[in-house]
C-alpha atoms as a PDB file:
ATOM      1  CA  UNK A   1     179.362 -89.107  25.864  1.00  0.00           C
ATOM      2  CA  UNK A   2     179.051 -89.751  29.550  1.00  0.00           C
ATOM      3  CA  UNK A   3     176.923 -92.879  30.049  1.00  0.00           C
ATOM      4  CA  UNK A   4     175.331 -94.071  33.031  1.00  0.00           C
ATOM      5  CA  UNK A   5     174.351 -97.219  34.363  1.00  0.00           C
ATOM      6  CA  UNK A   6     170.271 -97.162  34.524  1.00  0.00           C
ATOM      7  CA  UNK A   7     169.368-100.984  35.730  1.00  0.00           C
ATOM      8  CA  UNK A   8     170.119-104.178  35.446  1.00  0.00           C
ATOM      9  CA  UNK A   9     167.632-106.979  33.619  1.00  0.00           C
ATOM     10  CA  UNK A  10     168.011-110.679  34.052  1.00  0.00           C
ATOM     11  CA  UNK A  11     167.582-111.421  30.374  1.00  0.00           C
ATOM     12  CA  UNK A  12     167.589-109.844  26.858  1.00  0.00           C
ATOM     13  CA  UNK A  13     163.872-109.722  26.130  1.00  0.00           C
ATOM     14  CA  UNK A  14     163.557-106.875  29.099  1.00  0.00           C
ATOM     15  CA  UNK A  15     166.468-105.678  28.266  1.00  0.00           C
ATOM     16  CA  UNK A  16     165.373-104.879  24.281  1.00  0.00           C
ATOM     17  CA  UNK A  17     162.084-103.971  25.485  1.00  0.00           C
ATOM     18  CA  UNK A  18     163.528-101.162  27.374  1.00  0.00           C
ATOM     19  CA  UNK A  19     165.891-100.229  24.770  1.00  0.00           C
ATOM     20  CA  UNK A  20     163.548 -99.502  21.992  1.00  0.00           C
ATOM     21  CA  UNK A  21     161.274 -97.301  24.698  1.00  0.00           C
ATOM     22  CA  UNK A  22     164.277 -95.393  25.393  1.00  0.00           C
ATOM     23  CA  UNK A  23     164.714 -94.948  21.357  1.00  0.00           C
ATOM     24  CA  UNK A  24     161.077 -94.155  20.675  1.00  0.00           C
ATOM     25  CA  UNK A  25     161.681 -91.316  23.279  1.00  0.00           C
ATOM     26  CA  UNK A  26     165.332 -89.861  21.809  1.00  0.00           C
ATOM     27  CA  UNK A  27     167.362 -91.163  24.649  1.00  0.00           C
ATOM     28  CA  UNK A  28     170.405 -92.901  23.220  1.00  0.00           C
ATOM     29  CA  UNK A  29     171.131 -96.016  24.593  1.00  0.00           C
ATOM     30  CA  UNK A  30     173.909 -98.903  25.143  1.00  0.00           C
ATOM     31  CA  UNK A  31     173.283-102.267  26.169  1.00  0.00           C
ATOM     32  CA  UNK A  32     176.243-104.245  27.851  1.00  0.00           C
ATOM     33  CA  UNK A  33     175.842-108.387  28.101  1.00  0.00           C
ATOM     34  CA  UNK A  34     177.091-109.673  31.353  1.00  0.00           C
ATOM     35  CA  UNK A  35     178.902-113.191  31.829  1.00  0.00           C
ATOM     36  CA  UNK A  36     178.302-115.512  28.845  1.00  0.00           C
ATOM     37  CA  UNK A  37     175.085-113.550  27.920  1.00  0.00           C
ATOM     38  CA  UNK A  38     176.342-112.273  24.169  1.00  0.00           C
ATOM     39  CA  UNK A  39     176.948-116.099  23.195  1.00  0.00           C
ATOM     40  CA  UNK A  40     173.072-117.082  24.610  1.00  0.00           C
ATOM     41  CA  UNK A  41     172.015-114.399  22.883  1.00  0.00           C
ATOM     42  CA  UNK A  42     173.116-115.536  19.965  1.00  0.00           C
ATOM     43  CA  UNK A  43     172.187-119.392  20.155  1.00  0.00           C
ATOM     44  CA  UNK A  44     169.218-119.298  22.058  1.00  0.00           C
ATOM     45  CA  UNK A  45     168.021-115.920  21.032  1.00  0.00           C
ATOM     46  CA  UNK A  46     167.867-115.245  25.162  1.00  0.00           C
ATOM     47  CA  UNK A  47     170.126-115.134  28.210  1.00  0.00           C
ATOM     48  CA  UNK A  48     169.288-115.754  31.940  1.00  0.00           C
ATOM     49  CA  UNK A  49     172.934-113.968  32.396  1.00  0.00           C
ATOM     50  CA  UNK A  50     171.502-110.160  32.828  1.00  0.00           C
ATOM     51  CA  UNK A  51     172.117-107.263  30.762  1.00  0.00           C
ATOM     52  CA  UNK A  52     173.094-103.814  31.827  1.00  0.00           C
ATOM     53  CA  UNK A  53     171.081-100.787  30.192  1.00  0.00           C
ATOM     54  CA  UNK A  54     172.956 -96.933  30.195  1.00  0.00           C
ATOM     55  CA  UNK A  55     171.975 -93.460  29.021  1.00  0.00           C
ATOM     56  CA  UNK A  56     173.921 -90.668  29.060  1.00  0.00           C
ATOM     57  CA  UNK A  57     173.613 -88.881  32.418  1.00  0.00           C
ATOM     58  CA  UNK A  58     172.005 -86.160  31.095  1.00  0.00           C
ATOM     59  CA  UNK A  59     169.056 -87.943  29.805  1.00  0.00           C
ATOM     60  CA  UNK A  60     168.841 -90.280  33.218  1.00  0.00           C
ATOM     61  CA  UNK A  61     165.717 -88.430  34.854  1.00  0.00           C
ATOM     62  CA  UNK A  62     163.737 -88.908  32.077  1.00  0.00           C
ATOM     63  CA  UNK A  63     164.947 -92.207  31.406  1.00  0.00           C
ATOM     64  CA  UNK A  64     163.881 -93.270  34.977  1.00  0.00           C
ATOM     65  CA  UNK A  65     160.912 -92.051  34.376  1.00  0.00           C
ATOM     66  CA  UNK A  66     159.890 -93.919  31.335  1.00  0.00           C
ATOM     67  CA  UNK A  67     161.572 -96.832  32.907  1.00  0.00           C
ATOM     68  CA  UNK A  68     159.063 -96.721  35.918  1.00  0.00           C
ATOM     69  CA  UNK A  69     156.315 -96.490  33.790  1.00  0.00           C
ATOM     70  CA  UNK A  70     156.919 -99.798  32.306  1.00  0.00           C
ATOM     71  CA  UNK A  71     156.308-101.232  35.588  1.00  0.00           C
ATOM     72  CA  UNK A  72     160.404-101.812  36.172  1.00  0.00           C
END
């Protein structure tokens, strides 16, 4: 599968929030920790470290779209 990067969030809470819209709408998803931000996640359940959010390419209109909708 060809992913693509689709934005960067500063923390995990965005970042989840934006991975279960892409589920609800059938767009698999992959969501990469940057820095130390899989070890915050993990004891603080949060990360100021920013998370990176990709779709495959072929679903990256749509995924844009749903993404701007959520006001990102």
């Amino acid at each position: 599968m060809d992913l693509v990067l689709l934005c960067t969030v500063p923390d995990n809470f965005q970042a989840e929030m934006i991975v279960a819209a892409m589920k609800e709408n059938n767009i698999p998803v992959h969501k990469r920790d940057l820095g130390n931000a899989g070890m915050l996640n993990l004891l603080r359940g949060n990360s100021s470290e920013g998370e990176e959010i990709y779709v495959p390419r072929q679903d990256f209109c749509k995924a844009q779209e749903i993404l701007q909708g959520m006001g990102f």
